[in-house]
Protein backbone atom coordinates (compact mmCIF):
# COMPACT_ATOMS: atom_id res chain seq x y z
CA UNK A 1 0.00 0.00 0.00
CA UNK A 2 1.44 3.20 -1.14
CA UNK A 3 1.50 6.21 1.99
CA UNK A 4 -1.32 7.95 -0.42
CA UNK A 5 -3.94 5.42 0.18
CA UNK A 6 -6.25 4.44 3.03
CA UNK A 7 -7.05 1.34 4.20
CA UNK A 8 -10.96 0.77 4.97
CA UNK A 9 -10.99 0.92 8.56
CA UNK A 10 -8.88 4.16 8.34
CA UNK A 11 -11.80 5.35 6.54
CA UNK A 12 -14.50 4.14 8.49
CA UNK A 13 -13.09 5.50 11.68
CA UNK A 14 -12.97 9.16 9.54
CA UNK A 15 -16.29 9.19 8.32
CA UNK A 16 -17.50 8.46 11.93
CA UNK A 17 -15.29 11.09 13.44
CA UNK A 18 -16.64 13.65 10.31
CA UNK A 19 -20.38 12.52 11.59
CA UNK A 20 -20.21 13.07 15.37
CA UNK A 21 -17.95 16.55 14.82
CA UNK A 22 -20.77 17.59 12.24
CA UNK A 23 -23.73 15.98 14.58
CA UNK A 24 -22.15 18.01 17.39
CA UNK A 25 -21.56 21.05 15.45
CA UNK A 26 -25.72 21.05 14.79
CA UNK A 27 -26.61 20.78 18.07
CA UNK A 28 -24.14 24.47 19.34
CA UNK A 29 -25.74 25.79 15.93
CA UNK A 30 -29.28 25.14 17.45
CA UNK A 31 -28.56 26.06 20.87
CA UNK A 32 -26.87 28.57 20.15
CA UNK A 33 -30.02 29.55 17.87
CA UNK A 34 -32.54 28.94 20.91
CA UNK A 35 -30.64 31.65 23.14
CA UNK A 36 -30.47 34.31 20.93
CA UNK A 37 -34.45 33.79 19.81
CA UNK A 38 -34.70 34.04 24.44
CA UNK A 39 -32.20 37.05 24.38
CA UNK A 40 -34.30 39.08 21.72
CA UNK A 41 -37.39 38.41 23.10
CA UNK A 42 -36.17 38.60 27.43
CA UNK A 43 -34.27 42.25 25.80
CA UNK A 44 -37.67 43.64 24.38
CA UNK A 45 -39.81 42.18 27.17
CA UNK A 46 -37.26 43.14 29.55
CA UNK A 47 -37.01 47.03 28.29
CA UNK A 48 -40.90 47.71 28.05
CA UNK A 49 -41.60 46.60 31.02
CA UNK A 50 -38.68 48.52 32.64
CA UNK A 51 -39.86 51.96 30.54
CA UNK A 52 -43.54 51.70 30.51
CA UNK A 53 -44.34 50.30 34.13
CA UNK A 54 -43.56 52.77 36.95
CA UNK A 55 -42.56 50.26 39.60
CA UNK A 56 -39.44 49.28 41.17
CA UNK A 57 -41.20 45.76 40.85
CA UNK A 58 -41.30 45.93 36.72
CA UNK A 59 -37.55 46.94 37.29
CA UNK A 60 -36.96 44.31 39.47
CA UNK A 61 -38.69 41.82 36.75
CA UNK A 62 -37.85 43.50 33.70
CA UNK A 63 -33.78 42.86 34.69
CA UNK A 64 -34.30 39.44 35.88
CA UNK A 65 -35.57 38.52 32.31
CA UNK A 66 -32.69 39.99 30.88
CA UNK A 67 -30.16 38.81 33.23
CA UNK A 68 -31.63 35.14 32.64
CA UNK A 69 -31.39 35.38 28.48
CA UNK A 70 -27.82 36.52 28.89
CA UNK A 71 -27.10 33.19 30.67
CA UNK A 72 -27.75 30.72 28.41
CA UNK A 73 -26.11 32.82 24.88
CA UNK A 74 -22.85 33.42 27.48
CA UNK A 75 -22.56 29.67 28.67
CA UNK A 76 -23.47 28.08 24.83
CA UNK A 77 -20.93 30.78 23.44
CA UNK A 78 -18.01 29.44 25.93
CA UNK A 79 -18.78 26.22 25.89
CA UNK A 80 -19.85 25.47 21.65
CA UNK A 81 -16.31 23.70 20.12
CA UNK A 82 -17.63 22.54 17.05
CA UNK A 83 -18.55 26.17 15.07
CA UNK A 84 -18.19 27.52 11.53
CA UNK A 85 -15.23 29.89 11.21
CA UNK A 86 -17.37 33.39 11.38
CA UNK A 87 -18.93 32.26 14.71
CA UNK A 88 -16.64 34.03 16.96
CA UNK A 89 -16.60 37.36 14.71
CA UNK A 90 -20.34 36.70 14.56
CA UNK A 91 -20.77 36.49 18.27
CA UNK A 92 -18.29 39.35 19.56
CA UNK A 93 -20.17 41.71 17.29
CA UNK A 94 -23.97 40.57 18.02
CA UNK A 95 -23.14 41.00 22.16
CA UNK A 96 -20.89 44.19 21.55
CA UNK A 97 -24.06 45.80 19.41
CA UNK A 98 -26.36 44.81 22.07
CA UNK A 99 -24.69 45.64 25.20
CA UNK A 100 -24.22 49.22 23.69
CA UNK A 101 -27.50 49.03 22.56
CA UNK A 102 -29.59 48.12 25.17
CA UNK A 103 -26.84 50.41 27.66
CA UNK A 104 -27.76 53.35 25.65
CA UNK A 105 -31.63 52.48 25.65
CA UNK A 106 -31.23 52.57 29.55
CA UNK A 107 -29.56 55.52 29.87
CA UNK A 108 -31.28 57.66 27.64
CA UNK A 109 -35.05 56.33 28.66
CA UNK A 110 -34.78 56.05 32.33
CA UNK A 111 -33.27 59.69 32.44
CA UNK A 112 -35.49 61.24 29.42
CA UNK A 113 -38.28 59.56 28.37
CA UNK A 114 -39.38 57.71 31.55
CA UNK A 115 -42.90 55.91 30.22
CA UNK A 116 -43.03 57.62 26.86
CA UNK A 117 -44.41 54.44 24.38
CA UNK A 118 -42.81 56.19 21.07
CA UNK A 119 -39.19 55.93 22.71
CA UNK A 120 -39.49 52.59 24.72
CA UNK A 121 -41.38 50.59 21.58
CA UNK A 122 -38.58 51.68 19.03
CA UNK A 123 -36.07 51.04 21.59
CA UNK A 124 -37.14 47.64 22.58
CA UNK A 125 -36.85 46.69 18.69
CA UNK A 126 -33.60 48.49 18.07
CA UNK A 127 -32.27 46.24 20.88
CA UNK A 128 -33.54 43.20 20.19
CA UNK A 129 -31.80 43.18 16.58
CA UNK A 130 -28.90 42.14 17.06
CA UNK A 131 -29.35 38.55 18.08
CA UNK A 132 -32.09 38.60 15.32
CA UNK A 133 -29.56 39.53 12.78
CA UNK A 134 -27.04 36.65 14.23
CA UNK A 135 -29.46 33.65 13.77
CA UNK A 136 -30.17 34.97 10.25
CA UNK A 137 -26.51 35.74 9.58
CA UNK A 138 -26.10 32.09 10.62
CA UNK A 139 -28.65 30.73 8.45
CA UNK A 140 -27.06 32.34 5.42
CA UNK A 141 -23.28 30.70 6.60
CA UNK A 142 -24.94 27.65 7.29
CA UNK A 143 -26.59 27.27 3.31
């Protein structure tokens, strides 16, 4: 056997290594997927509760919601191994983008337009982009 070829059980055990890296590689795509769908959502729940409802209490909850998104997209982020080669670029910019944007929501609504709908609404959107625009950035990577 020349050093070019394989033998069959050389290739076996490569294909099978190839289909658990590529099954495992799904399964961060997905997850990582399913958090940023609960980080969109938690962020614009989060935010018009915390602008529109004048209660410590919708503070209190509004935060919580938020805090408990950012969980799950921080521990699949460290934790995914098996990811395309944009994902890191991809993920640094999507939490960068958000963090400013949902610190800048805060600021600017809590100290200017305390339970004023047309700033809150537009705000909640704006910050709930970004981990919109990584699952469909994904999408197109993935196809």
């Amino acid at each position: 056997m020349s050093p070019y070829e394989v033998s069959p059980q050389e290739a076996a055990i490569t294909i099978a290594e190839t289909d658990r890296l590529a099954a495992k590689m799904h399964k961060d795509v997905y997850a990582m997927r399913v958090a940023m769908v609960s980080l969109a959502a938690a962020t614009a729940f989060g935010l018009l509760i915390i602008g529109l409802v004048p209660s410590i209490g919708a503070v209190v909850a509004g935060t919580t919601a938020v805090v408990a998104a950012t969980i799950p997209v921080s521990l699949v982020g460290a934790t995914a191994r098996a990811r395309d080669r944009a994902f890191s670029r991809r993920y640094l910019f999507t939490i960068g983008f958000w963090a400013l944007f949902f610190a800048g929501t805060i600021i600017t609504g809590m100290y200017l337009y305390p339970q004023v709908p047309g700033f809150w609404i537009p705000a909640a959107i704006l910050c709930a982009t970004p981990p919109v625009a990584f699952i469909v950035t994904g999408n197109r990577a993935a196809h």
